[in-house]
Protein backbone atom coordinates (compact mmCIF):
# COMPACT_ATOMS: atom_id res chain seq x y z
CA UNK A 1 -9.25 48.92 55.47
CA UNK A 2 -5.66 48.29 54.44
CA UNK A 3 -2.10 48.80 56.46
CA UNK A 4 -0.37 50.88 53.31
CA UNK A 5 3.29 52.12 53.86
CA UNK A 6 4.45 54.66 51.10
CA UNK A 7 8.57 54.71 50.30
CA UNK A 8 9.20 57.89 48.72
CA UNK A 9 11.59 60.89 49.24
CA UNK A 10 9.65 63.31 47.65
CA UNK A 11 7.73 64.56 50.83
CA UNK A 12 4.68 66.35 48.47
CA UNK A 13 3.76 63.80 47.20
CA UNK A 14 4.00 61.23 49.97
CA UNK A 15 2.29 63.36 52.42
CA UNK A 16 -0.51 64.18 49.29
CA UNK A 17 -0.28 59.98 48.66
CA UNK A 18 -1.04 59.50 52.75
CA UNK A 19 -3.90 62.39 53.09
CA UNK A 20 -5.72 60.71 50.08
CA UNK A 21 -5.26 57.13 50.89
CA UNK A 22 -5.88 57.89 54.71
CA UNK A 23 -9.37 60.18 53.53
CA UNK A 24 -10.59 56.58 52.05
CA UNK A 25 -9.98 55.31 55.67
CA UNK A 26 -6.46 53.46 55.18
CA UNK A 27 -3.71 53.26 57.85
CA UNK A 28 -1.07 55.00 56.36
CA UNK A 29 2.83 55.71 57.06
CA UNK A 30 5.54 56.96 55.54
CA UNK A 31 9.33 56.55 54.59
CA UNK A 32 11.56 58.51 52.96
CA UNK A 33 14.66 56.57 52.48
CA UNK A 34 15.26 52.60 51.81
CA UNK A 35 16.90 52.31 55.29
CA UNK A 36 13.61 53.80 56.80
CA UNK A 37 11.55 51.65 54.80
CA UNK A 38 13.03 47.94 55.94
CA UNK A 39 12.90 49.25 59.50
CA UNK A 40 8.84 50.41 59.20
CA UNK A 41 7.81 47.20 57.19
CA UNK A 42 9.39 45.28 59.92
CA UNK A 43 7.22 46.76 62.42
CA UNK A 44 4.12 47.83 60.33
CA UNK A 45 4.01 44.72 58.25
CA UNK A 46 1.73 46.57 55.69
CA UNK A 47 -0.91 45.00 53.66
CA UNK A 48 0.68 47.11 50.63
CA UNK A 49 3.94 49.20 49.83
CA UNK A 50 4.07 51.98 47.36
CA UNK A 51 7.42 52.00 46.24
CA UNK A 52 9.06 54.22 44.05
CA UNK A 53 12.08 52.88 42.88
CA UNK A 54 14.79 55.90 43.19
CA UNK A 55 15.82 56.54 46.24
CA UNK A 56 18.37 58.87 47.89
CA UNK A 57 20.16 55.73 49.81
CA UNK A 58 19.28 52.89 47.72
CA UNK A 59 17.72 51.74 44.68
CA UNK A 60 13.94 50.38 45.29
CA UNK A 61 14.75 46.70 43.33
CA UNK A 62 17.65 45.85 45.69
CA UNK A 63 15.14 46.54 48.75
CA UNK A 64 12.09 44.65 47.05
CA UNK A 65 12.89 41.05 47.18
CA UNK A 66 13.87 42.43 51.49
CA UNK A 67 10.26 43.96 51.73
CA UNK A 68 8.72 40.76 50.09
CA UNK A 69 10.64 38.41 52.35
CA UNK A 70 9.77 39.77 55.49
CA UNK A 71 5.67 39.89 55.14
CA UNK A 72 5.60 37.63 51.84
CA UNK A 73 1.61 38.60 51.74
CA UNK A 74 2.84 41.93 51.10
CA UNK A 75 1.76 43.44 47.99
CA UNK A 76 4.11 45.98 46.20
CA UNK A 77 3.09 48.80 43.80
CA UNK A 78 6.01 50.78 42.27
CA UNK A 79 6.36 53.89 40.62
CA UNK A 80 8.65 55.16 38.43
CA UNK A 81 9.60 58.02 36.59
CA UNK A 82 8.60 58.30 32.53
CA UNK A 83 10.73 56.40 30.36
CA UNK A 84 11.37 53.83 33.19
CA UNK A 85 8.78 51.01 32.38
CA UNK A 86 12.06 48.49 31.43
CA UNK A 87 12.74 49.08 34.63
CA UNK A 88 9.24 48.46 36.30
CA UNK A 89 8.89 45.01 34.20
CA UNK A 90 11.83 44.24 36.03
CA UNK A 91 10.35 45.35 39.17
CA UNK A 92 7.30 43.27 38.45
CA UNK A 93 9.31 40.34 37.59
CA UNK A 94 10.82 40.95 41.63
CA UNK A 95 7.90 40.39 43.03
CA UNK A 96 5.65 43.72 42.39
CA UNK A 97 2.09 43.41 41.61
CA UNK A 98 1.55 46.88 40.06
CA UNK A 99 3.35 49.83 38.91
CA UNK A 100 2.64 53.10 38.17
CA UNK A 101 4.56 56.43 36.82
CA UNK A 102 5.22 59.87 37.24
CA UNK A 103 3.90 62.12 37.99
CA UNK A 104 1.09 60.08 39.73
CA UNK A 105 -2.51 60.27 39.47
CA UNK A 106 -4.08 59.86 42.98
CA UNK A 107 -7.58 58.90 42.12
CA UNK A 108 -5.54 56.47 39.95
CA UNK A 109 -3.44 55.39 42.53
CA UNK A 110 -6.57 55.08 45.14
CA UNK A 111 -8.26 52.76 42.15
CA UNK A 112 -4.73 50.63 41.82
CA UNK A 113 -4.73 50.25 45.70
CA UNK A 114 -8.53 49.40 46.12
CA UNK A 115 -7.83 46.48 42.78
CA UNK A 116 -4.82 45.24 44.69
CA UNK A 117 -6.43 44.74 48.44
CA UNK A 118 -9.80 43.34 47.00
CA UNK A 119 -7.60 41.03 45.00
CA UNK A 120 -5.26 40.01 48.31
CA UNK A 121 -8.95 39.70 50.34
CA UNK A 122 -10.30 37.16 47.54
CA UNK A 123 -6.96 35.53 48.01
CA UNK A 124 -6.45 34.88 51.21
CA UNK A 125 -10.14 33.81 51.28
CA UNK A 126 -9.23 31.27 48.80
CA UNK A 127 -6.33 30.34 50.67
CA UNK A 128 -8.65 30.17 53.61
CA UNK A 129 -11.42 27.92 52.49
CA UNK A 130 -8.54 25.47 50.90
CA UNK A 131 -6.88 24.89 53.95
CA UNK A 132 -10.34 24.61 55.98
CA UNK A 133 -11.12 21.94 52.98
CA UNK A 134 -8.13 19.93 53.36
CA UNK A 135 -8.48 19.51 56.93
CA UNK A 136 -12.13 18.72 57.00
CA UNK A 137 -11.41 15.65 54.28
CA UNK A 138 -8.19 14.12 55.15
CA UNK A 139 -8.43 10.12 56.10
CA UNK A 140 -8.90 10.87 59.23
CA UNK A 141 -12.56 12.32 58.78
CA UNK A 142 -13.70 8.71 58.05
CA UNK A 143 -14.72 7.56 61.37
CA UNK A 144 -15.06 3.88 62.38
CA UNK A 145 -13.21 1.08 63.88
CA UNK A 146 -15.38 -1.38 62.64
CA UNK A 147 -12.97 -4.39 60.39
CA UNK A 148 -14.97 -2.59 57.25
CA UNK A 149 -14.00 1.35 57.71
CA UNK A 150 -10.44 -0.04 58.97
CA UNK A 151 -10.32 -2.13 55.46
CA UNK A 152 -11.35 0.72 53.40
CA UNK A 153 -8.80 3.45 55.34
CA UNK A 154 -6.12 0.68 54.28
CA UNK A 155 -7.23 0.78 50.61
CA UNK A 156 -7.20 4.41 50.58
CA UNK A 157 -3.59 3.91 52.08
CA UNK A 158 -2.30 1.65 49.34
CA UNK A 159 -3.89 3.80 47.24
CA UNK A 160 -2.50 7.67 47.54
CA UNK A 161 0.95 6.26 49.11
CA UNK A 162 2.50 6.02 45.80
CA UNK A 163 2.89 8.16 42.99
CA UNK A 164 0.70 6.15 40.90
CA UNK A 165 -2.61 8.84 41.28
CA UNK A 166 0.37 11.13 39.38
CA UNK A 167 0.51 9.44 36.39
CA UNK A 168 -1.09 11.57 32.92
CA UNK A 169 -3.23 8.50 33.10
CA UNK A 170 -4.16 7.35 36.55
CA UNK A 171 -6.50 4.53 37.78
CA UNK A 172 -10.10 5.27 37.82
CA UNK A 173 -12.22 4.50 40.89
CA UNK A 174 -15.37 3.87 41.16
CA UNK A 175 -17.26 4.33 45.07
CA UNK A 176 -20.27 2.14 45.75
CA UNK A 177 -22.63 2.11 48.61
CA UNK A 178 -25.88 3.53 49.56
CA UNK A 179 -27.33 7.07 50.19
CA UNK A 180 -25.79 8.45 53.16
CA UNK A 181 -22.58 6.21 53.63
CA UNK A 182 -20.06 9.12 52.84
CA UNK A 183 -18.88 8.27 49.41
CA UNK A 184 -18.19 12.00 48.88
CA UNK A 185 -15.80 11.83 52.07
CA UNK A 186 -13.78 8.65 50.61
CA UNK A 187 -13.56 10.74 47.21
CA UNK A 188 -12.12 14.06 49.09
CA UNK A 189 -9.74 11.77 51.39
CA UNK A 190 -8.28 9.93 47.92
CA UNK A 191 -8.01 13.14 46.68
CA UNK A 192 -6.09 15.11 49.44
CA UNK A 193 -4.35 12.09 50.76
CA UNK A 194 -2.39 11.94 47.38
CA UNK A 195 -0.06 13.47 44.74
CA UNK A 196 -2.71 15.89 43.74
CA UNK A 197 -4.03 17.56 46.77
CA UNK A 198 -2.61 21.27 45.50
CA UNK A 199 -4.77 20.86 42.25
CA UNK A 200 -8.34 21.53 42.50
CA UNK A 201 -10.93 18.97 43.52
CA UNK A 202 -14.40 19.47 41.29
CA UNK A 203 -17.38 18.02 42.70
CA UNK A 204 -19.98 17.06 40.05
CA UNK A 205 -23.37 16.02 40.83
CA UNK A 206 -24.40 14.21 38.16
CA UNK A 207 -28.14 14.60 38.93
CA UNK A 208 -28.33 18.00 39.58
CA UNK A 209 -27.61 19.05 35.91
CA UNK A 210 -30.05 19.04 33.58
CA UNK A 211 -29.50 16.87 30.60
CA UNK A 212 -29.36 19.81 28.17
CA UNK A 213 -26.44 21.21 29.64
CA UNK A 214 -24.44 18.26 30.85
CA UNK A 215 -21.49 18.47 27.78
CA UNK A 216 -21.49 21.83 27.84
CA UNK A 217 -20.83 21.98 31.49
CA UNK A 218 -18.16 18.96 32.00
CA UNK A 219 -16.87 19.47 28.20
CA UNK A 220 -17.16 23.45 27.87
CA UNK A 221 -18.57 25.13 25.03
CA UNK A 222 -16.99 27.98 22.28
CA UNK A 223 -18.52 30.95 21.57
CA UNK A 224 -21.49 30.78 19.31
CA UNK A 225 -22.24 27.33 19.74
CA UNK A 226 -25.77 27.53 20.71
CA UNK A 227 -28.29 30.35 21.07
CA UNK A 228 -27.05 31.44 24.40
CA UNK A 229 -23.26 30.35 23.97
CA UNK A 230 -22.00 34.61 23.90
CA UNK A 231 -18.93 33.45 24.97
CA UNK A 232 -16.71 30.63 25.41
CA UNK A 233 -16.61 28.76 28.58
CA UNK A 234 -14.37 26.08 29.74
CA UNK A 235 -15.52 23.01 31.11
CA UNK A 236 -15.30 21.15 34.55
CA UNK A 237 -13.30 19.09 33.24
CA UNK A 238 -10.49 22.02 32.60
CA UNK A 239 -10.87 23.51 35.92
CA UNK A 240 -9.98 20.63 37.41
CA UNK A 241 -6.90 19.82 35.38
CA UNK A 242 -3.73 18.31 37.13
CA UNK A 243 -6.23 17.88 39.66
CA UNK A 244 -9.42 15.56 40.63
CA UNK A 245 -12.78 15.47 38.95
CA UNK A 246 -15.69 13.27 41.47
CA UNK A 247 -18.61 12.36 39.28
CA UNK A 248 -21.06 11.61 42.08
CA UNK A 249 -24.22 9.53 41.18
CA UNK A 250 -22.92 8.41 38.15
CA UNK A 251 -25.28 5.86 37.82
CA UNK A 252 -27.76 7.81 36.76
CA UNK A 253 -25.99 9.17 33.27
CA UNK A 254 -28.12 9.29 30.62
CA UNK A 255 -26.79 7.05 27.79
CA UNK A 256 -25.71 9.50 25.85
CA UNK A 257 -23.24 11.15 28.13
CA UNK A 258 -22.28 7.56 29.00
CA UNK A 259 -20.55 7.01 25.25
CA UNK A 260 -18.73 11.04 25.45
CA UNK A 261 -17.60 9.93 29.39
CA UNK A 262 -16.18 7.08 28.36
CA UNK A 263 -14.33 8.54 25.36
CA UNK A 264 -12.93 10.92 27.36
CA UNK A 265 -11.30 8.42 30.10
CA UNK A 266 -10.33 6.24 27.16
CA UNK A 267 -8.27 8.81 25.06
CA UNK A 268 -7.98 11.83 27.97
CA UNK A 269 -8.75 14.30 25.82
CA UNK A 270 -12.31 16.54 25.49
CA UNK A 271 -13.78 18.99 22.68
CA UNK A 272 -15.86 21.19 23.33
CA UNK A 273 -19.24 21.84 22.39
CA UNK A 274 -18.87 23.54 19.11
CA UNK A 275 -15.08 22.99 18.60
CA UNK A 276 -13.37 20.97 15.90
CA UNK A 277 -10.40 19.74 17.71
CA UNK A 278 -9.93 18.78 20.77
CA UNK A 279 -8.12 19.42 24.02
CA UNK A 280 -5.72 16.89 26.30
CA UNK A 281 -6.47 16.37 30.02
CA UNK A 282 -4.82 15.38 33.02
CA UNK A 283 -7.45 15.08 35.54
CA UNK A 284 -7.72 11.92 37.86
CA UNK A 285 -11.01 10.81 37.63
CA UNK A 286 -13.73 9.55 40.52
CA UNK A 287 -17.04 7.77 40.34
CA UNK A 288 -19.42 7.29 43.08
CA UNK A 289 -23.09 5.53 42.70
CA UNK A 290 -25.19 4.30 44.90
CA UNK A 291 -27.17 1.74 42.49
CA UNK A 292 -26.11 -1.52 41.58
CA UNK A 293 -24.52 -0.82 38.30
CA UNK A 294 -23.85 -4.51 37.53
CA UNK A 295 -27.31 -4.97 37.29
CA UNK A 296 -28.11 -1.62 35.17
CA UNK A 297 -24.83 -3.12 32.92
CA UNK A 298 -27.43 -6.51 32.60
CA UNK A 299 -30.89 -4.63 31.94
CA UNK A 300 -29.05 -2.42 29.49
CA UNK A 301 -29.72 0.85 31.66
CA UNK A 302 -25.41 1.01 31.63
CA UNK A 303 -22.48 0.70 29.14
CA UNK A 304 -20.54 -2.55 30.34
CA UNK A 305 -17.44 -0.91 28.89
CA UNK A 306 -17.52 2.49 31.33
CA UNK A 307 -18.84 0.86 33.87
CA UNK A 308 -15.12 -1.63 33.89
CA UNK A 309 -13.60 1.42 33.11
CA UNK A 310 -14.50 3.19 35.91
CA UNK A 311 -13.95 0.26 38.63
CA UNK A 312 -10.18 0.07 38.01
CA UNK A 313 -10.35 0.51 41.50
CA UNK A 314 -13.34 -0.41 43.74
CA UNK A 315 -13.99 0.71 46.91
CA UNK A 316 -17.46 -0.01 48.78
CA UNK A 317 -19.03 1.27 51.83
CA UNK A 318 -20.42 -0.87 54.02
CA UNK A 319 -24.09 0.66 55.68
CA UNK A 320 -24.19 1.73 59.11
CA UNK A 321 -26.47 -0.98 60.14
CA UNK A 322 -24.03 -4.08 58.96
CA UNK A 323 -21.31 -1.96 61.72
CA UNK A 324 -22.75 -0.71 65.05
CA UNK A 325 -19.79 -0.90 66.47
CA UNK A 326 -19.12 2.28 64.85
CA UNK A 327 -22.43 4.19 66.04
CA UNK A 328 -20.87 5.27 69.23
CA UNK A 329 -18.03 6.60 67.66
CA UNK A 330 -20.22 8.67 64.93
CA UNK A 331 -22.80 9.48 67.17
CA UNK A 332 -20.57 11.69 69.75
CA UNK A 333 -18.51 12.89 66.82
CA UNK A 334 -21.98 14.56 65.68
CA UNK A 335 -22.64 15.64 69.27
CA UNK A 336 -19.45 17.64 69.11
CA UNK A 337 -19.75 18.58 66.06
CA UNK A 338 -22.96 19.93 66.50
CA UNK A 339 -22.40 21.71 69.82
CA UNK A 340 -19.66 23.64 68.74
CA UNK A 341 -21.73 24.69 65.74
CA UNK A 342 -24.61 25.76 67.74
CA UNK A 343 -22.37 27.20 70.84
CA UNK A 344 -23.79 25.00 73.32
CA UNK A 345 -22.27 23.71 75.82
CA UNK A 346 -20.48 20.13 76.28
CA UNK A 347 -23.42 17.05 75.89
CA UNK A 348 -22.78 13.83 76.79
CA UNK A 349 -25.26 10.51 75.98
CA UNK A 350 -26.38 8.81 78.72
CA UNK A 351 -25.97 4.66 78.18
CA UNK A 352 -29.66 4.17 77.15
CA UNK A 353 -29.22 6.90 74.37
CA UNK A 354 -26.36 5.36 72.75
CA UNK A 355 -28.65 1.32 73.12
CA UNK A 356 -31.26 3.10 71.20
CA UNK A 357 -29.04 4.54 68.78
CA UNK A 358 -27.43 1.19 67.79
CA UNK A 359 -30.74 -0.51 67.95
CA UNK A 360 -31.96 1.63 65.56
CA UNK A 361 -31.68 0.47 61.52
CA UNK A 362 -30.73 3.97 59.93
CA UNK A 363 -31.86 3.57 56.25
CA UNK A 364 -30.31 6.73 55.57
CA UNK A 365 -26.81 5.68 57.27
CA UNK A 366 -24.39 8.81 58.61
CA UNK A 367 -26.23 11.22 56.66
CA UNK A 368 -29.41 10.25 58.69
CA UNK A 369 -27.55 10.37 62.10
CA UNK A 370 -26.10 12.80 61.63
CA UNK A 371 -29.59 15.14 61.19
CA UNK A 372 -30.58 12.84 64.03
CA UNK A 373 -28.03 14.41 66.51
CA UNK A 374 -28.49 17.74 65.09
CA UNK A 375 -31.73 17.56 66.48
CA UNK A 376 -31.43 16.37 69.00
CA UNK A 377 -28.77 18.86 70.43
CA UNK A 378 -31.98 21.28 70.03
CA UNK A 379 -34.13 19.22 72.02
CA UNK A 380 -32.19 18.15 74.96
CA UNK A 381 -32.22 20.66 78.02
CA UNK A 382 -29.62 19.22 80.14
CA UNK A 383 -26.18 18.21 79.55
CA UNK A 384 -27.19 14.51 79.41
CA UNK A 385 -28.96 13.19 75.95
CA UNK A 386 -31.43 10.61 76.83
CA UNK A 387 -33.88 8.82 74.37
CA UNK A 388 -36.63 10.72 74.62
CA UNK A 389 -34.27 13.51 73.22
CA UNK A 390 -33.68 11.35 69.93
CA UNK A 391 -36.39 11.86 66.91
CA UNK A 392 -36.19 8.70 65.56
CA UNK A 393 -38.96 7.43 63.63
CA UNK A 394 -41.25 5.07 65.45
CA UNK A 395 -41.58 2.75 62.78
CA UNK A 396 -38.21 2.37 62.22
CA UNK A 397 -38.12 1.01 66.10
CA UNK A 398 -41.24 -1.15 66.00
CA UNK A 399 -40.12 -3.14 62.80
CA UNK A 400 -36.21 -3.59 63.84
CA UNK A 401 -34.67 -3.87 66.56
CA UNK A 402 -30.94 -4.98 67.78
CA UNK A 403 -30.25 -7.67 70.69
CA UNK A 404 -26.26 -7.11 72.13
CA UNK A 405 -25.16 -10.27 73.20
CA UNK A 406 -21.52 -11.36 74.93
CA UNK A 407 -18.53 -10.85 72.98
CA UNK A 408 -19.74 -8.74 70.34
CA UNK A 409 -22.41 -10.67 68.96
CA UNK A 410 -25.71 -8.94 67.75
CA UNK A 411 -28.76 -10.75 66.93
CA UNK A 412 -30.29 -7.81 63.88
CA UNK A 413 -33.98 -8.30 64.13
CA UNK A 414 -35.89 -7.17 60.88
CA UNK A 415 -39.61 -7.71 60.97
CA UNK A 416 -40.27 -6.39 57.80
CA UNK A 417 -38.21 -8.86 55.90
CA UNK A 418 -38.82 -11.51 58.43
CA UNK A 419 -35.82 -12.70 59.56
CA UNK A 420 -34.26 -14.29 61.72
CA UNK A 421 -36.52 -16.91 63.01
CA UNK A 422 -37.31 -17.65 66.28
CA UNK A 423 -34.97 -20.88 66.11
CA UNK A 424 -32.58 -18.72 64.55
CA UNK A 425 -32.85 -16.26 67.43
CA UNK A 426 -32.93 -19.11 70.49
CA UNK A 427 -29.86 -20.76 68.45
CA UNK A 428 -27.70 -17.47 69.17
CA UNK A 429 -28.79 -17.35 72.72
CA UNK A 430 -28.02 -20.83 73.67
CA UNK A 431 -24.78 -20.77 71.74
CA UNK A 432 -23.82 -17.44 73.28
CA UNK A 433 -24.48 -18.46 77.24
CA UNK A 434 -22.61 -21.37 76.43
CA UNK A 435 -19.13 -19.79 75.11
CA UNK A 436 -19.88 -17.01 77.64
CA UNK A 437 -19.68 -19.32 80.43
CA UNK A 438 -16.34 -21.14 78.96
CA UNK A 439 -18.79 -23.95 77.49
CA UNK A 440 -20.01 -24.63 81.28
CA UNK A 441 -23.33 -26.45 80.84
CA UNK A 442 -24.30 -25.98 84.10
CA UNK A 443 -23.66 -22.26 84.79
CA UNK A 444 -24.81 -21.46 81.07
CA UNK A 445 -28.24 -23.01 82.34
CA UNK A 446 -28.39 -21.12 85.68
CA UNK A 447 -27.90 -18.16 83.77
CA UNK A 448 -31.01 -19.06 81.04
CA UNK A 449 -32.94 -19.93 84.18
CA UNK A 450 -33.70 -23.24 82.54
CA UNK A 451 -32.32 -26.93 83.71
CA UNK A 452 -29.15 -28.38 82.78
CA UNK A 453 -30.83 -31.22 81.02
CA UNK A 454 -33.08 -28.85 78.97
CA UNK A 455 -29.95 -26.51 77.87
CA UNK A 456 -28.36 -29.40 76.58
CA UNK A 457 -31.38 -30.55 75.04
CA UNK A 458 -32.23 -27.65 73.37
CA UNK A 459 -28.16 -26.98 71.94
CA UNK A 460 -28.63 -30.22 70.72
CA UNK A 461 -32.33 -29.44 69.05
CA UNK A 462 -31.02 -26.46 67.76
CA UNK A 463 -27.56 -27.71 66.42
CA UNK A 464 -29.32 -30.04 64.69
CA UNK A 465 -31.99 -27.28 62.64
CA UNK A 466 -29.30 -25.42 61.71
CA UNK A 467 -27.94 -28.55 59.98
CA UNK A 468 -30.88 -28.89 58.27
CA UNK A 469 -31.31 -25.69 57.30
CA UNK A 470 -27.89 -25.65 55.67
């Protein structure tokens, strides 16, 4: 329960205050002059003060803003004598959260303390899951060193550095890439990397509402204006004023909602479902899809006027398979991650583990390795993951497959949409050996197991397909 510490110099009453708070299982101690009450708050650092605000030493407004200052989470209740409310307004304008007044009702008094330290609990829960949000999707949480993560950190960069995200009006963006990539990470980092990180950040899956409902929840509806409309509600699109709205799988709008959305970005205003006029909104607005909305804008399926609305900005995410390099990295992020989560010890992947891992394709991208790892902290029974510890799908290893060559070059073999060829894949080899070995024919050769005579015949054979080809 709560610390309480009760300033009053009428000892009844604060010893009848303690034995009732204290019989609802609050700590509870008492002070019977100002002086006495600075020194106990100092030590106690109560959860609440009941103040009453005539004293024999002082008078309970000048020691207020001194109780408020020293635990600021402190919440104050005063009480004051009939005829004294002028003076509690005052006291409220200090930095008290309730009053009451004389004589005081205890079962009142209980029910004004109970209000205040459920209130200061949903608080500081608030306050809790805020700062846990703004740490989990800072820049930072965007892992990859690949030239395609480090270009789209850089954007974000450009991006939030100004004020321009500020602005009653600011930019649009619009997040491409598919399933998996972390489009709803790059939307939280713009968001909390920028001007409007202390405003709320409202995540909106467009798919997950059902049509009949989609106005009335981003737009809000008044009271009466359908069957089940009892009272009014406001909209998304309210609760995240001054801050960021992320419409996630926009792509999928039905046509509709398309025309209202883009009304609302053009002219930043909304009315609600019902209402006759409508209301003004500064809200910085965020787009994510993973379909290729130029060509839904060319069957039709998309208005070509939202959809260059929305891409004021664009930012794309590359898929996990066009960067390995960046599988390592994500991979024992996971492993961490996951660990921690499960309160297992500290597991490391063994070299073969992390040559499966980038040889696999991963159609679902970091949302798929990431349940990959999960699993596989489950699995493994040793401090070591190996890959017989990784459920990967067998098919997804039989049709692709990744060859690491020298210098960071990757051959990306992909049965299933045939490519490369076998010249293709002999041309990479050759070439490879041959700038591995400082273009030394002979040690290139050695190296191949093949002749010097046949290397160079071959570089020369297979120079001159890939001519052709082009």
């Amino acid at each position: 329960m709560a610390r309480i510490l009760v300033v009053e110099d009428e000892r009844v009453l604060a010893k009848n205050v303690r034995e009732k708070l204290a019989a609802h299982g609050h700590e509870v101690r008492i002070a019977h002059s100002g002086r006495e009450a600075t020194a106990t708050n100092a030590e106690f650092l109560p959860e609440v003060v009941i103040l009453d605000l005539r004293l024999p030493d002082t008078d309970g407004l000048k020691i207020l803003p001194q109780l408020k200052a020293e635990s600021p989470f402190t919440n104050v209740v005063v009480v004051t004598a009939h005829g004294n409310e002028r003076i509690a307004v005052d006291a409220m304008k200090a930095g008290a959260c309730e009053y009451l007044t004389k004589p005081v009702d205890l079962d009142e008094l209980l029910m004004v303390v109970g209000r205040v330290v459920d209130l200061q609990q949903i608080n500081d829960n608030l306050t809790f899951l805020k700062s846990r949000e703004e740490e989990s999707s800072g820049l930072d949480r965007i892992i990859g060193d690949s030239e395609p993560v480090r270009a789209l950190k850089e954007s974000i960069r450009r991006l939030t550095r100004t004020e321009v995200l500020s602005l009653p009006d600011p930019p649009t963006v619009l997040i491409t890439g598919e399933t998996g990539t972390g489009k709803d990470l790059v939307a939280r980092a713009i968001h909390y990397q920028g001007p409007r990180r202390g405003r709320p950040f409202i995540h909106v899956n467009c798919t997950a509402l059902p049509s009949t409902l989609f106005e009335s929840e981003l737009f809000g509806h008044v009271r009466g204006a359908f069957t089940s409309a009892t009272q009014a509600k406001r909209g998304l699109f309210e609760v995240a004023q001054g801050g960021t709205i992320f419409l996630d799988e926009i792509g999928h709008l039905e046509a509709d909602m398309q025309a209202k959305l883009l009304q609302t970005i053009e002219h930043r205003e909304i009315r609600p479902v019902g209402a006759t006029q409508t209301r003004p909104i500064n809200v910085h607005i965020v787009a994510a899809t993973n379909r290729d909305l130029s060509a839904a804008v060319e069957s039709g399926e998309f208005r070509r006027d939202l959809y260059h609305r929305l891409r004021v900005v664009h930012l794309h995410l590359a898929p996990l398979r066009d960067r390995p390099e960046d599988i390592p990295l994500l991979a024992t992020h996971f492993l961490n991650l996951h660990c921690r989560r499960f309160g297992l010890g500290a597991k490391h992947f063994s070299e073969e583990a992390l040559r499966a891992l980038r040889r696999f394709d991963w159609r679902g991208n970091v949302r798929e390795l990431s349940h990959t790892i999960e699993s596989c902290v489950l699995q493994a029974d040793s401090d070591v993951v190996e890959p017989g510890h990784l459920p990967m799908p067998g098919e997804g290893k039989a049709a692709d497959m990744t060859i690491e060559l020298p210098h960071n070059r990757v051959i990306q073999m992909d049965f299933e949409r045939e490519r490369p060829t076998l010249d293709e894949v002999e041309h990479a080899i050759l070439v490879a050996a041959f700038e591995y070995t400082g273009q030394n024919l002979s040690r290139a050769a050695r190296i191949l197991g093949i002749t010097r005579e046949a290397l160079r015949y071959r570089l020369n054979k297979s120079m001159e397909t890939t001519r052709h080809a082009q």
